[in-house]
Protein backbone atom coordinates (compact mmCIF):
# COMPACT_ATOMS: atom_id res chain seq x y z
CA UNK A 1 9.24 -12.41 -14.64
CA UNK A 2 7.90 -9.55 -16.42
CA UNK A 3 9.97 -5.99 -17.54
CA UNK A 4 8.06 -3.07 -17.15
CA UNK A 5 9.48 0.21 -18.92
CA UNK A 6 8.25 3.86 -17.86
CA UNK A 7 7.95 5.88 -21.16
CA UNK A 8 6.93 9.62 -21.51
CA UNK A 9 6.20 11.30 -25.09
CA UNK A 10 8.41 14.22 -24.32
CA UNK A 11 11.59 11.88 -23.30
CA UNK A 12 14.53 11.91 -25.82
CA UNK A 13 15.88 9.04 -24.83
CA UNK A 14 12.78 6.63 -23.99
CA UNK A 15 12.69 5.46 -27.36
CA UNK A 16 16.72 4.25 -27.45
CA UNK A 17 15.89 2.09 -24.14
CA UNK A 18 12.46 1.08 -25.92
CA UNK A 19 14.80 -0.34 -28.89
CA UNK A 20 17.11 -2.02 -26.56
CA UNK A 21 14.09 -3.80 -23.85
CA UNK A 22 12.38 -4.82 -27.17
CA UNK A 23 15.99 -6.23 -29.11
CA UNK A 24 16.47 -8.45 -26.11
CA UNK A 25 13.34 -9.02 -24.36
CA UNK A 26 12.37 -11.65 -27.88
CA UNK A 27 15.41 -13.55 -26.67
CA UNK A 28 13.63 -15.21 -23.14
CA UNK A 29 10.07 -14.78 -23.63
CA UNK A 30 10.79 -19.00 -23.60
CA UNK A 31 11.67 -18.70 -20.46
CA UNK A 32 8.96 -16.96 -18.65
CA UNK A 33 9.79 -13.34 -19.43
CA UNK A 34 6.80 -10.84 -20.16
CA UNK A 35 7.00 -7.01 -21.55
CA UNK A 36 5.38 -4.33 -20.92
CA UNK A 37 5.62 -0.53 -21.91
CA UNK A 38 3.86 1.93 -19.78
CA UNK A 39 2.72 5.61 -20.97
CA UNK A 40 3.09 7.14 -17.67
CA UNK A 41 0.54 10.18 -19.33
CA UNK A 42 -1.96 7.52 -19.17
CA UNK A 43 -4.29 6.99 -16.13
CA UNK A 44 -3.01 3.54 -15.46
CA UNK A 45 0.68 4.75 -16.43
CA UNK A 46 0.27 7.15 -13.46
CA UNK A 47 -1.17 4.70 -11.26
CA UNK A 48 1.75 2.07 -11.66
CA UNK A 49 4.61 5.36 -11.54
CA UNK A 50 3.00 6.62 -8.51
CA UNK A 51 3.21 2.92 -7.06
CA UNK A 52 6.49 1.89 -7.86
CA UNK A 53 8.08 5.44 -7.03
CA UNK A 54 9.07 6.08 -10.85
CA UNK A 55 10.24 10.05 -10.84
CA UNK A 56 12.50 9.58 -13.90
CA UNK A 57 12.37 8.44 -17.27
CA UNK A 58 13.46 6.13 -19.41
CA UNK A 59 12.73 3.44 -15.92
CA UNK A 60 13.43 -0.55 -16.48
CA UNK A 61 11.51 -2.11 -13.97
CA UNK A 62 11.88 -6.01 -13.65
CA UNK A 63 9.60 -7.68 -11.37
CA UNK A 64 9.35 -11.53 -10.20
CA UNK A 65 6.64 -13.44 -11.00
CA UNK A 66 4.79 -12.05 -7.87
CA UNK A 67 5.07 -8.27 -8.43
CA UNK A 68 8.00 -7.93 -6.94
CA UNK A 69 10.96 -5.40 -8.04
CA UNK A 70 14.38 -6.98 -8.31
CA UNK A 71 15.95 -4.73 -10.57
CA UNK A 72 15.83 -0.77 -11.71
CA UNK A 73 17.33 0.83 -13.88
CA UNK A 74 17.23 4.63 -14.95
CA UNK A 75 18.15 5.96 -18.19
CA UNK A 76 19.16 4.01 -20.99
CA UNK A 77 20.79 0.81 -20.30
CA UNK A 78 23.91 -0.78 -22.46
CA UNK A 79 22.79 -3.99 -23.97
CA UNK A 80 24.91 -6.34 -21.57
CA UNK A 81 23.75 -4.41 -18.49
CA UNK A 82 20.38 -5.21 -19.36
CA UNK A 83 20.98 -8.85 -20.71
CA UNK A 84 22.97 -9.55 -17.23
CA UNK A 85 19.86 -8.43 -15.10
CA UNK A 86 17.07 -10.62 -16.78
CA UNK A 87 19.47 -13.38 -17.13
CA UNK A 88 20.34 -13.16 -13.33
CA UNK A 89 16.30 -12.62 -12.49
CA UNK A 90 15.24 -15.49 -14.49
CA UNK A 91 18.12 -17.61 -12.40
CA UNK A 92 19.98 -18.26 -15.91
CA UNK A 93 23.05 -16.56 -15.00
CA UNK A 94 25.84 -18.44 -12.40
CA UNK A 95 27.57 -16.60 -9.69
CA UNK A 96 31.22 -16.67 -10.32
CA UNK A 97 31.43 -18.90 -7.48
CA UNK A 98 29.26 -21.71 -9.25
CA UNK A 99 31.40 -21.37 -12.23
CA UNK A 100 34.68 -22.05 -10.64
CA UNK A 101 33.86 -24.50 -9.01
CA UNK A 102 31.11 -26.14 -11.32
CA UNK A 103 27.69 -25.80 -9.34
């Protein structure tokens, strides 16, 4: 699973989601997770914004392992909200179902 996140140099809040994706991101890299910021001034920044229809800024992308988005999120995320997404892309997070009744 990899989390990709849109940055531009003239965003005030890109670097407050930067901080976040990089305080928890540490915390699965053991379990599969990759990061990756993109400068969307660069060539290839462009490129990947244009692809994955990225118009706003600060953008969490998380992907699959085969490209694939699962999860967005615009702006800057709260800690939890971002924590519950990778946890439920990498499949470490139980419905409430499977907790009840112990799946």
């Amino acid at each position: 699973m990899k989390i990709l996140l849109f940055v531009s140099s003239r965003c005030p809040h890109c670097p407050s989601a930067e901080s976040i994706v990089k305080k928890l991101a540490p915390e699965y890299y053991e379990h599969g997770l990759r990061f990756e910021k993109i400068r969307v001034k660069t060539g290839e920044g462009k490129r990947l914004a244009a692809s994955f229809g990225v118009m706003s800024m600060p953008a969490i992308l998380i992907l699959d392992d085969d490209g694939n988005e699962i999860h967005r999120i615009v702006g800057v995320p709260s800690e939890s909200g971002l924590k519950n997404k990778i946890e439920s892309g990498l499949g470490l997070k139980k419905s409430f179902l499977d907790r009840v009744f112990g799946r």
